[in-house]
N, C-alpha and C. Protein backbone atom coordinates (compact mmCIF):
# COMPACT_ATOMS: atom_id res chain seq x y z
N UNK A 1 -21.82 24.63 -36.94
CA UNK A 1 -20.95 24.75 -38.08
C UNK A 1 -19.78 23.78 -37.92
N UNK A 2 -19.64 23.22 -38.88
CA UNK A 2 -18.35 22.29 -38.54
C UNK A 2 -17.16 22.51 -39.13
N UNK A 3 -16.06 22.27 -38.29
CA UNK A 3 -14.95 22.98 -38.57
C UNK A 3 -14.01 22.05 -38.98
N UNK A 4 -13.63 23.25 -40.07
CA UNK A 4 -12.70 22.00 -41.17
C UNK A 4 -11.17 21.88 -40.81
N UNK A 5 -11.02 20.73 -41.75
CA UNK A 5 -10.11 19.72 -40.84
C UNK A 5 -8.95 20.54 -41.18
N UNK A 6 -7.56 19.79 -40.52
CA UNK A 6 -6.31 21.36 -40.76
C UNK A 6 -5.48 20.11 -41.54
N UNK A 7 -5.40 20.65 -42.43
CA UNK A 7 -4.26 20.58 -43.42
C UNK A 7 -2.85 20.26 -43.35
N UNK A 8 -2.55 18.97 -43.79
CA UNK A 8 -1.12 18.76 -43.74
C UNK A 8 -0.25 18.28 -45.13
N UNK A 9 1.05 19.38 -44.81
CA UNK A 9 0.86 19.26 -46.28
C UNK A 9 2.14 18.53 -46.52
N UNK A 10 2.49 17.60 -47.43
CA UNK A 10 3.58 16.70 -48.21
C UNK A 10 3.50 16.93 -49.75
N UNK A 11 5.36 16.60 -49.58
CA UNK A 11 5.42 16.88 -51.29
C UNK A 11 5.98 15.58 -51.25
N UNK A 12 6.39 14.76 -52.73
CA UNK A 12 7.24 14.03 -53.31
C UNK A 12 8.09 14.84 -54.22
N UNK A 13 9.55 14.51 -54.04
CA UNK A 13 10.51 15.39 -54.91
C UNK A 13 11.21 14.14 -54.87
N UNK A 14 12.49 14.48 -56.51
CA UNK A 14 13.53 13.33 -56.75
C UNK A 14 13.53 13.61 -58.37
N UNK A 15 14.15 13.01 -59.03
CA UNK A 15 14.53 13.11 -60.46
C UNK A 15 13.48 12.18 -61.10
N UNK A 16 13.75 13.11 -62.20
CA UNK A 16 12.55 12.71 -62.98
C UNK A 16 12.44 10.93 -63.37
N UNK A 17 11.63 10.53 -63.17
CA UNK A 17 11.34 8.94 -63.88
C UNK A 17 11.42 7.64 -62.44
N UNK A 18 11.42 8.34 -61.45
CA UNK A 18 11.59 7.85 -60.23
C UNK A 18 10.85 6.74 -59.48
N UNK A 19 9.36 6.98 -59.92
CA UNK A 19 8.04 7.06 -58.90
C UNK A 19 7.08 7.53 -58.73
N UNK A 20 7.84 9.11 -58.31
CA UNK A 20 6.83 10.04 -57.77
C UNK A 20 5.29 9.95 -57.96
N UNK A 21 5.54 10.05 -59.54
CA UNK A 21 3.66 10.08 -59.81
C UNK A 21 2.74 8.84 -60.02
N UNK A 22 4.16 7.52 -59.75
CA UNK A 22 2.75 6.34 -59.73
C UNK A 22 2.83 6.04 -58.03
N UNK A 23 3.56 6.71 -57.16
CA UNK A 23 2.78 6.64 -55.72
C UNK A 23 1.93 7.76 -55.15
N UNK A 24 1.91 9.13 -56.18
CA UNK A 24 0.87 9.96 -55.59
C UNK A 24 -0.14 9.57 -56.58
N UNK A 25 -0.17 8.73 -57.78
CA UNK A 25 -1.37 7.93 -58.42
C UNK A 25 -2.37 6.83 -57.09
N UNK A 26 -1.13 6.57 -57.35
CA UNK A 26 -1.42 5.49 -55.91
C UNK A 26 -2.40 5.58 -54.93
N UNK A 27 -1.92 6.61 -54.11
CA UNK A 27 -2.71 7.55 -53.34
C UNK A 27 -4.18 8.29 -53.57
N UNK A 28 -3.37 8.87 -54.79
CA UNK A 28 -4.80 9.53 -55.28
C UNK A 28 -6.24 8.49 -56.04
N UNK A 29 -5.63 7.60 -56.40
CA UNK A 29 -6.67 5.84 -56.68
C UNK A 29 -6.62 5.13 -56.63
N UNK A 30 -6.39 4.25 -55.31
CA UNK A 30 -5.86 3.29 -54.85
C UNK A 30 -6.47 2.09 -55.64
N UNK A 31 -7.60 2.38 -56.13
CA UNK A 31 -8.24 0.83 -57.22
C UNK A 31 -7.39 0.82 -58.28
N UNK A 32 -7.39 2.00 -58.88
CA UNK A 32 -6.94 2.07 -59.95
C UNK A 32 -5.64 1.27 -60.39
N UNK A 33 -5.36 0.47 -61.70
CA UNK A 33 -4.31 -0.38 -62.22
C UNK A 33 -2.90 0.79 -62.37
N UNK A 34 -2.07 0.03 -62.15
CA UNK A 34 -0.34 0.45 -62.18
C UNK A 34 -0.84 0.85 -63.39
N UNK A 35 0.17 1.97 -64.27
CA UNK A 35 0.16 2.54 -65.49
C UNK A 35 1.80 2.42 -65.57
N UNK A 36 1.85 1.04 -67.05
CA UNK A 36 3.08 1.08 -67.70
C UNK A 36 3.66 2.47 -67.82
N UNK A 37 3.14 3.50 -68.41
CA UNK A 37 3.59 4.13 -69.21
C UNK A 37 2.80 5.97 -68.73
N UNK A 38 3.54 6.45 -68.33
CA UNK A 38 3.27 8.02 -67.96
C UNK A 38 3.34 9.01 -68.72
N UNK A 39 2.80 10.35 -68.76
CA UNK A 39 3.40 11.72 -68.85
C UNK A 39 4.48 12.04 -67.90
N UNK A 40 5.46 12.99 -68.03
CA UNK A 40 6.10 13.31 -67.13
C UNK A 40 5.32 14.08 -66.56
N UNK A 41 5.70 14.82 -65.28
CA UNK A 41 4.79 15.88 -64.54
C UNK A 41 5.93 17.11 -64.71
N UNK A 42 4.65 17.80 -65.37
CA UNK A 42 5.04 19.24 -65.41
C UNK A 42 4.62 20.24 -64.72
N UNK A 43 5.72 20.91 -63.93
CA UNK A 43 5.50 21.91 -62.72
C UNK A 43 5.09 20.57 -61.97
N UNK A 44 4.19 20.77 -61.20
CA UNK A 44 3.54 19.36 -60.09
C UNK A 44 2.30 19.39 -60.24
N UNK A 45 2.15 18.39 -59.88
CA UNK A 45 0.20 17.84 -59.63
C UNK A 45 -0.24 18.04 -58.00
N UNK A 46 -1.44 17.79 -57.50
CA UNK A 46 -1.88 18.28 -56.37
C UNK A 46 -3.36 17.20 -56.26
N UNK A 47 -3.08 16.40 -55.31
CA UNK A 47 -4.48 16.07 -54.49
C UNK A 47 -4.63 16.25 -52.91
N UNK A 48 -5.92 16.21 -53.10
CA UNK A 48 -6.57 15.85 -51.49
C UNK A 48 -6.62 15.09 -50.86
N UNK A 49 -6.49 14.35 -49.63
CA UNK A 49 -6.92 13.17 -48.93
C UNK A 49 -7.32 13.32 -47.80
N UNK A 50 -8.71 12.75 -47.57
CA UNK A 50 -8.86 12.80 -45.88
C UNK A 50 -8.17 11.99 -45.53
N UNK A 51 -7.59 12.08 -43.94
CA UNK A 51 -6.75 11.27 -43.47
C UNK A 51 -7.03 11.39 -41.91
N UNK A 52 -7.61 10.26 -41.03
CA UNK A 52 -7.52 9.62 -40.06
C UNK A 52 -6.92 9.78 -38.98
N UNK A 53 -6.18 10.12 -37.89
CA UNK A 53 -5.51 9.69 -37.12
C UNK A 53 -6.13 9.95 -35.86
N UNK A 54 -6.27 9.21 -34.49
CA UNK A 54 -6.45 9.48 -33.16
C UNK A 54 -8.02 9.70 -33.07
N UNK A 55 -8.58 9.63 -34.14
CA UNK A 55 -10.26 10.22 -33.96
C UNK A 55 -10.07 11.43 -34.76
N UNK A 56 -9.26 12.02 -34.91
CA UNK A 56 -9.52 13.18 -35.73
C UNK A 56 -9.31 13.45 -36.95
N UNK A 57 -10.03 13.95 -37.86
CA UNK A 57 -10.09 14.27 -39.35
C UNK A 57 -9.10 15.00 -39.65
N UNK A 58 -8.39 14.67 -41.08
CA UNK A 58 -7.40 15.58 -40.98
C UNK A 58 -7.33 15.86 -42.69
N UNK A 59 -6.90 16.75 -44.03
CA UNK A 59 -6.64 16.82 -44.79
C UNK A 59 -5.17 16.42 -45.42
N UNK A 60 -4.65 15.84 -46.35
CA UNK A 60 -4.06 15.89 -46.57
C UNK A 60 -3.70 16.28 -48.00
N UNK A 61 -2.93 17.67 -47.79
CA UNK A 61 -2.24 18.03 -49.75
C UNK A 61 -1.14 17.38 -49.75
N UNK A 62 -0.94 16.82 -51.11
CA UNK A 62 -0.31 16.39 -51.70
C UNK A 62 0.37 16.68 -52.70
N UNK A 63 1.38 17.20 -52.22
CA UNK A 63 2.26 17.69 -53.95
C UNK A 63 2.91 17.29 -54.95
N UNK A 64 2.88 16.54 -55.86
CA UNK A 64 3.78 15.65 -56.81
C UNK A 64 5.08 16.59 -57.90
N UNK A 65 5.69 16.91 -57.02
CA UNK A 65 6.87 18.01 -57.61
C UNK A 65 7.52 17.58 -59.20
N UNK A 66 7.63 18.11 -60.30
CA UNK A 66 8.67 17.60 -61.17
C UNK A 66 9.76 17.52 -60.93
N UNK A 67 10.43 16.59 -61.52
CA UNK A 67 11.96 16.15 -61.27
C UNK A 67 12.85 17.34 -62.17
N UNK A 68 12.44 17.74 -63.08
CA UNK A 68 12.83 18.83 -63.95
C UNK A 68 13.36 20.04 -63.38
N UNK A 69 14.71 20.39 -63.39
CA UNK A 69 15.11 21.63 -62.75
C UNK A 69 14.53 23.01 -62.70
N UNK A 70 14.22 22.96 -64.05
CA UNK A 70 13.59 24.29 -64.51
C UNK A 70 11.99 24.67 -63.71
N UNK A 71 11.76 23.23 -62.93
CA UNK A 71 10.52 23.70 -62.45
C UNK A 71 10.74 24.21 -61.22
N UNK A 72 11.62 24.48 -60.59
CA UNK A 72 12.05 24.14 -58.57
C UNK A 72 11.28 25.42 -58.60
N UNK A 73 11.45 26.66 -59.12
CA UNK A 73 10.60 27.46 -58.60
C UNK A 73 8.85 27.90 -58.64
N UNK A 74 8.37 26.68 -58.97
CA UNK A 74 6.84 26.55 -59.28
C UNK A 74 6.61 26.06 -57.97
N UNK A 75 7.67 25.07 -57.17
CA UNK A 75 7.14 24.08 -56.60
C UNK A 75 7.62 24.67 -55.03
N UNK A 76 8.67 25.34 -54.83
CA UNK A 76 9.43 26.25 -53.74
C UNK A 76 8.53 26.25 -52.57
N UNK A 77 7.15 27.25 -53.16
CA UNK A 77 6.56 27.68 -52.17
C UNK A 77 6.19 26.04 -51.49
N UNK A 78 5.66 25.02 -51.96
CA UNK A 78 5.10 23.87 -51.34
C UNK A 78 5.77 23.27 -50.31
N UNK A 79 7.45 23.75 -50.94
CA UNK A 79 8.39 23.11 -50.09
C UNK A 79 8.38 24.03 -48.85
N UNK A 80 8.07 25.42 -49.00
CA UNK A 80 8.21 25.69 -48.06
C UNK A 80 7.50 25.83 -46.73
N UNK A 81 6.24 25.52 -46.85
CA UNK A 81 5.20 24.91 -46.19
C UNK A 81 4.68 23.38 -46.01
N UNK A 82 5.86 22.66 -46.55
CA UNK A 82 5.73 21.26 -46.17
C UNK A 82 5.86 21.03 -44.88
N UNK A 83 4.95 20.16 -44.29
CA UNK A 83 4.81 19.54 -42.63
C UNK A 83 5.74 18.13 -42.86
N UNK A 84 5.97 17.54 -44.24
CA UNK A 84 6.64 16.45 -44.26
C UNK A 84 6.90 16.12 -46.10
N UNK A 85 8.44 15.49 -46.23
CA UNK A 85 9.53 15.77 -47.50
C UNK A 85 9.12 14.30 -47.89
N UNK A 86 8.85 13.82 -48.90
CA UNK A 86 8.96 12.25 -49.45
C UNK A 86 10.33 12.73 -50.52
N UNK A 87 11.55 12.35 -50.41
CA UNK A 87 12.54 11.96 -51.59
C UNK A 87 12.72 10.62 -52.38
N UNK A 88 12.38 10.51 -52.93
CA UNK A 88 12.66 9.11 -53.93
C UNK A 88 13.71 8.97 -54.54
N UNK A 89 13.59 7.79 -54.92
CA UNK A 89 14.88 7.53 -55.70
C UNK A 89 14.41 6.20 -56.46
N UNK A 90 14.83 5.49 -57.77
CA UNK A 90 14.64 4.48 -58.32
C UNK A 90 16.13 3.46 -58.03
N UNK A 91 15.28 2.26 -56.97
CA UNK A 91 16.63 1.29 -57.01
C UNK A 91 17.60 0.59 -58.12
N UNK A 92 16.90 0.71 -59.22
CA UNK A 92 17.80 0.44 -60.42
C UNK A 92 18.28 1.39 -61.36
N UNK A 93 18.25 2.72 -60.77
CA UNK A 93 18.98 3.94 -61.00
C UNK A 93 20.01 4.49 -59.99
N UNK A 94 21.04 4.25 -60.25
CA UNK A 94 21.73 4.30 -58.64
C UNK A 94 22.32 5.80 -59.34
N UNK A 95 22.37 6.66 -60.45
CA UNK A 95 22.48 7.96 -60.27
C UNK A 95 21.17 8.71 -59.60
N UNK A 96 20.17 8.22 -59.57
CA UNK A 96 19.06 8.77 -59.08
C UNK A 96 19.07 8.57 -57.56
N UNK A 97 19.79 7.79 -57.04
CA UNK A 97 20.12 7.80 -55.37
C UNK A 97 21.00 8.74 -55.19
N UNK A 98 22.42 8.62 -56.38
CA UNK A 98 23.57 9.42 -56.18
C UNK A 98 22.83 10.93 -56.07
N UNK A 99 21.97 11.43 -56.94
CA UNK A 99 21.14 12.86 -56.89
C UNK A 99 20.06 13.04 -55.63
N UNK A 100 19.63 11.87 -54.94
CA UNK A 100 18.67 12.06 -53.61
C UNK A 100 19.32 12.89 -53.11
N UNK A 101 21.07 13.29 -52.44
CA UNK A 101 21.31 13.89 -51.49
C UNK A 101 21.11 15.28 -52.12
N UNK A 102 21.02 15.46 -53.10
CA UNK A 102 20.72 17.35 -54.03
C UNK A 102 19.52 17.59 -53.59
N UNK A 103 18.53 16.65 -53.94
CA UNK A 103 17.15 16.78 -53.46
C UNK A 103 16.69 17.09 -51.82
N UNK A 104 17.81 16.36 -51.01
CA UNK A 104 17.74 16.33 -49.77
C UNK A 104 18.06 17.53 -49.28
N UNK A 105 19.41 18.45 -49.50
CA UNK A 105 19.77 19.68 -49.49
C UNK A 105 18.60 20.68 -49.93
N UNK A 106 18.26 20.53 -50.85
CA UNK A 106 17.09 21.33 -51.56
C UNK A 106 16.05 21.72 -50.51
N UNK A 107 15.44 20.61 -50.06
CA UNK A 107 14.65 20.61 -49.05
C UNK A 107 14.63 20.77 -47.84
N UNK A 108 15.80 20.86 -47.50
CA UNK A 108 16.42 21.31 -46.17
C UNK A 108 16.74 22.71 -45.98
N UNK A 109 17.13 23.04 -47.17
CA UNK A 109 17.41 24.75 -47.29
C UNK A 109 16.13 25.66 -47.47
N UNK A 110 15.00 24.38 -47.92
CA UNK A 110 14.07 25.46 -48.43
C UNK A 110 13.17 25.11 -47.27
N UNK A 111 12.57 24.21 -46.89
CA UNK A 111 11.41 23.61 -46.01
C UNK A 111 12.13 24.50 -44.47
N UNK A 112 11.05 24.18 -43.56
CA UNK A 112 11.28 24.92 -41.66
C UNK A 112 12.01 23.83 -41.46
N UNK A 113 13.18 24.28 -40.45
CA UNK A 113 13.86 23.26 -40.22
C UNK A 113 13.02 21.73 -39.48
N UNK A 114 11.68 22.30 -38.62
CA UNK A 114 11.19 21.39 -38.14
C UNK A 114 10.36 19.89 -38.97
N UNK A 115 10.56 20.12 -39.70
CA UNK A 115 9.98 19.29 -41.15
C UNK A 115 10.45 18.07 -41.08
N UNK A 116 9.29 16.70 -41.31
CA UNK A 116 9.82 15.50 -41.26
C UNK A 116 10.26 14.99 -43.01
N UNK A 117 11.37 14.06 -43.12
CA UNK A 117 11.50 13.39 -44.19
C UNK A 117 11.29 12.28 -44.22
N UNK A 118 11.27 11.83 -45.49
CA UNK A 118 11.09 10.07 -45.58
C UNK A 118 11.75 9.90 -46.95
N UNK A 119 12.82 9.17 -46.78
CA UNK A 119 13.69 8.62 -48.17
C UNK A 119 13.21 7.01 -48.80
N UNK A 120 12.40 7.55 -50.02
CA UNK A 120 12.00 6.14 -50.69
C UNK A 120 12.74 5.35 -51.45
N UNK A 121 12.83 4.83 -51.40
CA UNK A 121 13.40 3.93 -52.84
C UNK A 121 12.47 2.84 -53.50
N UNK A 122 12.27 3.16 -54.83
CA UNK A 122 10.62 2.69 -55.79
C UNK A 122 11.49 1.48 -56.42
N UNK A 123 10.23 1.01 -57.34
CA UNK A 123 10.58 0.13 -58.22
C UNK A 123 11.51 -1.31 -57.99
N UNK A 124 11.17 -1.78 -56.63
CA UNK A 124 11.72 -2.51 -56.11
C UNK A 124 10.86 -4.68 -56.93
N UNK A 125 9.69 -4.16 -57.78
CA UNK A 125 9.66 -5.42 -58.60
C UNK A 125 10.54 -5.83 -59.32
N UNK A 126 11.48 -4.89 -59.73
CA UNK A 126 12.89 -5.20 -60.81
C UNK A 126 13.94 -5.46 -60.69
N UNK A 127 13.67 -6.68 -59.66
CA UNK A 127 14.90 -6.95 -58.47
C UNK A 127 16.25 -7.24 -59.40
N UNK A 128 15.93 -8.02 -60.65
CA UNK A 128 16.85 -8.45 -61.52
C UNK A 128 17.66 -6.80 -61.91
N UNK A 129 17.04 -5.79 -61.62
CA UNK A 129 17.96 -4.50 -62.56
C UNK A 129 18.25 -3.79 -61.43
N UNK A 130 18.55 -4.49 -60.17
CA UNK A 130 18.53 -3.82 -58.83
C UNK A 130 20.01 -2.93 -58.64
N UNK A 131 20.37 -1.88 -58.32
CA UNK A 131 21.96 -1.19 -58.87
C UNK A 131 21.78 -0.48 -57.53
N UNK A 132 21.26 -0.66 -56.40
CA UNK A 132 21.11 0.04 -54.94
C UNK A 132 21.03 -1.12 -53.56
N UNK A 133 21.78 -1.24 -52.95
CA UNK A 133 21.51 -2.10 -52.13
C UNK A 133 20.54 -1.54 -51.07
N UNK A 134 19.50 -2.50 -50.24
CA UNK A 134 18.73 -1.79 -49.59
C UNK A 134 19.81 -1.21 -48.11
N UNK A 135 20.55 -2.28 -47.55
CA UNK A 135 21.51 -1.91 -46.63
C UNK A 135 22.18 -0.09 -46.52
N UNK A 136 22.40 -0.08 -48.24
CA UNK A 136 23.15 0.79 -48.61
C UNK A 136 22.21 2.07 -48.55
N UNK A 137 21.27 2.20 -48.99
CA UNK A 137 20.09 3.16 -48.99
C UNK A 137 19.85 3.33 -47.40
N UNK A 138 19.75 2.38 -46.26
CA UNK A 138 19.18 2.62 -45.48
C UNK A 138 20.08 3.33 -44.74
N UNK A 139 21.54 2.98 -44.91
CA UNK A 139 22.64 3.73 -44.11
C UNK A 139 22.50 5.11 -44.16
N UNK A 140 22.60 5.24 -45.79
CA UNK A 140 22.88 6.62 -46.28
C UNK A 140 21.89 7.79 -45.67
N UNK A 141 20.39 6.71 -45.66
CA UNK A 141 18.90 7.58 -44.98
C UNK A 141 19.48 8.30 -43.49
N UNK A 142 19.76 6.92 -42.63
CA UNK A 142 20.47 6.89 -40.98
C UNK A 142 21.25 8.33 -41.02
N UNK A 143 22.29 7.90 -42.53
CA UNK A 143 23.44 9.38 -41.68
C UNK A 143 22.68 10.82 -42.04
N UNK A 144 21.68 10.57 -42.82
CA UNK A 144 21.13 12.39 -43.17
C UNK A 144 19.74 12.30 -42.46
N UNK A 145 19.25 11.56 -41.35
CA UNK A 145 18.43 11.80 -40.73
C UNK A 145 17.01 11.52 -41.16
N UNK A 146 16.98 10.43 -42.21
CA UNK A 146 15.78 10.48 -42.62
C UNK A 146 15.39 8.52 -42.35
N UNK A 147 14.06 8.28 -42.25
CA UNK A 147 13.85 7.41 -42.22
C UNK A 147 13.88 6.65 -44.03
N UNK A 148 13.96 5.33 -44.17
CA UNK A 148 13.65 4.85 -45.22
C UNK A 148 13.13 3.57 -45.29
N UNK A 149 11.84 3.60 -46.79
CA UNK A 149 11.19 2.56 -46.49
C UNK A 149 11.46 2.66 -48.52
N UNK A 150 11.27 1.45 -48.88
CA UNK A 150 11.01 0.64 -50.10
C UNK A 150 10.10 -0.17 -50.41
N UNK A 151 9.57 0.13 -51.84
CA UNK A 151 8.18 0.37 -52.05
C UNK A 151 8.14 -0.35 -54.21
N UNK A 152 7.45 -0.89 -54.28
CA UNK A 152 6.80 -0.87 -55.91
C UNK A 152 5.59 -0.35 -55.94
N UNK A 153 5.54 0.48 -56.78
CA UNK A 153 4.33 0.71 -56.89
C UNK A 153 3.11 0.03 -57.68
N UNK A 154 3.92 -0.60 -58.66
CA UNK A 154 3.65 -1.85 -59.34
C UNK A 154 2.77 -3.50 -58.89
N UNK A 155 3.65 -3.67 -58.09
CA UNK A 155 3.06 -4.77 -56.83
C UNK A 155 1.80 -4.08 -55.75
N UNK A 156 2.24 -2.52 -55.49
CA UNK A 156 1.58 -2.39 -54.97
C UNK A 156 2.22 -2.48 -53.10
N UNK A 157 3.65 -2.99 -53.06
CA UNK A 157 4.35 -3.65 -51.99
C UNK A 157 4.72 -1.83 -51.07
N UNK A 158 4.45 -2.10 -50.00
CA UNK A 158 4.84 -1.33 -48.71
C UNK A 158 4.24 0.59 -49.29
N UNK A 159 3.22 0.28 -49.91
CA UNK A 159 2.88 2.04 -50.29
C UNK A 159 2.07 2.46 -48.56
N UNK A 160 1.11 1.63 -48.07
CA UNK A 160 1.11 1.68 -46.88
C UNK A 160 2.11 2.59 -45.75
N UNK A 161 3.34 1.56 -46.37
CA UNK A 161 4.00 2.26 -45.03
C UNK A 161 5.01 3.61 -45.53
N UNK A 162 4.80 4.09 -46.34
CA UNK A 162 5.34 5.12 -46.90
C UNK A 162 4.42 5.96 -45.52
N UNK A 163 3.26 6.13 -45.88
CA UNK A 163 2.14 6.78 -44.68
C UNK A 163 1.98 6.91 -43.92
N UNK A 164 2.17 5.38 -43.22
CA UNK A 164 2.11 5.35 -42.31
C UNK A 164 3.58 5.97 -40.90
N UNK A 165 4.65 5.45 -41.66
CA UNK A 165 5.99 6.25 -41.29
C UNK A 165 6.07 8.23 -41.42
N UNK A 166 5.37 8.70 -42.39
CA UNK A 166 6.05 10.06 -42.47
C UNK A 166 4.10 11.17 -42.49
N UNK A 167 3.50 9.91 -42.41
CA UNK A 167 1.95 11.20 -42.27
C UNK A 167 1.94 11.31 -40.69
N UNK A 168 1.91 10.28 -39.54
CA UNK A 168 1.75 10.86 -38.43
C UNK A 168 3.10 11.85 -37.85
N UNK A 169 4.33 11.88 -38.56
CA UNK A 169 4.81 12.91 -38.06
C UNK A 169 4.95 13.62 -38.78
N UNK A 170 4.14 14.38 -39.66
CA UNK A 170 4.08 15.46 -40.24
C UNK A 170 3.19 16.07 -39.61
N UNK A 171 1.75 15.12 -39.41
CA UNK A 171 0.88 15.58 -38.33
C UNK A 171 1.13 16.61 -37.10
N UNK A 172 2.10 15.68 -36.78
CA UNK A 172 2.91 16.28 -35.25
C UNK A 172 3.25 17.89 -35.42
N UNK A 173 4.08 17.49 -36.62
CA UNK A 173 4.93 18.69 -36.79
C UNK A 173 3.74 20.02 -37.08
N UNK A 174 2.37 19.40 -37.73
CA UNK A 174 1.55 20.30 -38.00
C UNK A 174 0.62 21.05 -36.77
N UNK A 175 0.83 20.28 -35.96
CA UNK A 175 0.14 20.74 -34.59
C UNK A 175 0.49 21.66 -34.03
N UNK A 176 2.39 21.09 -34.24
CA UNK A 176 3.09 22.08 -33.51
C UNK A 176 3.23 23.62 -33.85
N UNK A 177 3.43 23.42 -35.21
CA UNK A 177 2.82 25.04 -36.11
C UNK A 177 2.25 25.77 -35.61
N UNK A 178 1.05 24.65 -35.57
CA UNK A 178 -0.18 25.49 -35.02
C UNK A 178 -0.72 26.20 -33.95
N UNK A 179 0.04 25.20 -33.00
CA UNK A 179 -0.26 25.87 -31.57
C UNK A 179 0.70 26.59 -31.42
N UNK A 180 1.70 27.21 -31.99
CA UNK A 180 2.80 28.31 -31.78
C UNK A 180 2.51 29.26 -32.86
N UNK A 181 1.12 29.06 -33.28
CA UNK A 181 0.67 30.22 -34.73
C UNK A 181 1.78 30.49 -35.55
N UNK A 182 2.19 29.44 -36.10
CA UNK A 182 3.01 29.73 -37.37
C UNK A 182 2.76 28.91 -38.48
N UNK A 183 1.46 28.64 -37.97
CA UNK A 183 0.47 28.40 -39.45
C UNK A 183 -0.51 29.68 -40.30
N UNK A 184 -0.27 30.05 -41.24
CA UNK A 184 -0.97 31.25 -41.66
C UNK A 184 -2.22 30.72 -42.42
């Protein structure tokens, strides 16, 4: 019988119009063409991914949270079983950075303290409408403990390392769960 792979689970959270759902598009169809033009996400969306690491198979859920206030409690429980936090932000929305640290709190109050983050900043093809310095983003990541990487989803530029930075230590963090049974 073969035994299925253990589950690690990530959300994307941040204000609405950010990202979020053309890098868990991304993810979820990597062939698939950038989409000008979206639905917003209501409540959140959810995929699967197998995912790789060390030789071993691993699942990955995926939660695509709405930016919409009225949804936080649809999405709570995800947060609170997240192994690892994606926050976004749009670099040519610099109130949408100014609101990352709400998002960041959010997730800190709600997620195990042992939980990894990763602070994005999207939409980095629109260099001309750029209102975030990357310097400035990366500081702000440094002082609240989170790593940060910048990304288009458009180009298609650094979605890679979104993954590659915050899936193997969510991994970690998921092991550790596990072998201290505080995975249910």
């Amino acid at each position: 019988m073969q035994q299925e792979a253990p589950q690690v689970n990530l959300i994307l959270i941040g204000e609405p119009s950010v990202g979020k759902s053309s890098l868990f598009l991304s993810w979820k169809n990597p062939a698939d063409n950038f989409a000008e033009f979206y639905l917003p996400t209501i409540s959140h969306d959810f995929s699967q991914q197998p995912y790789e690491a060390s030789g071993k198979q691993y699942e990955l859920h995926i939660y695509d949270a709405s930016g919409l206030q009225n949804y936080i409690y649809m999405y709570k429980p995800h947060l609170e079983k997240a192994d690892g936090v994606i926050v976004m932000f749009d670099v040519t929305n610099k109130e949408s950075f100014t609101k990352a640290l709400k998002w960041i709190q959010l997730a800190k109050e709600t997620a195990k303290g042992d939980t990894e983050y990763l602070l994005v900043g999207s939409k980095t093809d629109l260099e001309a409408e750029r209102q975030m310095k990357h310097e400035e983003a990366a500081e702000f990541a440094k002082t609240h403990g989170l790593n940060y990487v910048e990304i288009s989803t458009k180009n298609k530029t650094n979605l890679k390392a979104v993954q590659d930075d915050l899936v193997p230590r969510a991994i970690k963090v998921h092991e550790k769960r596990a072998s201290e049974g505080a995975i249910a």
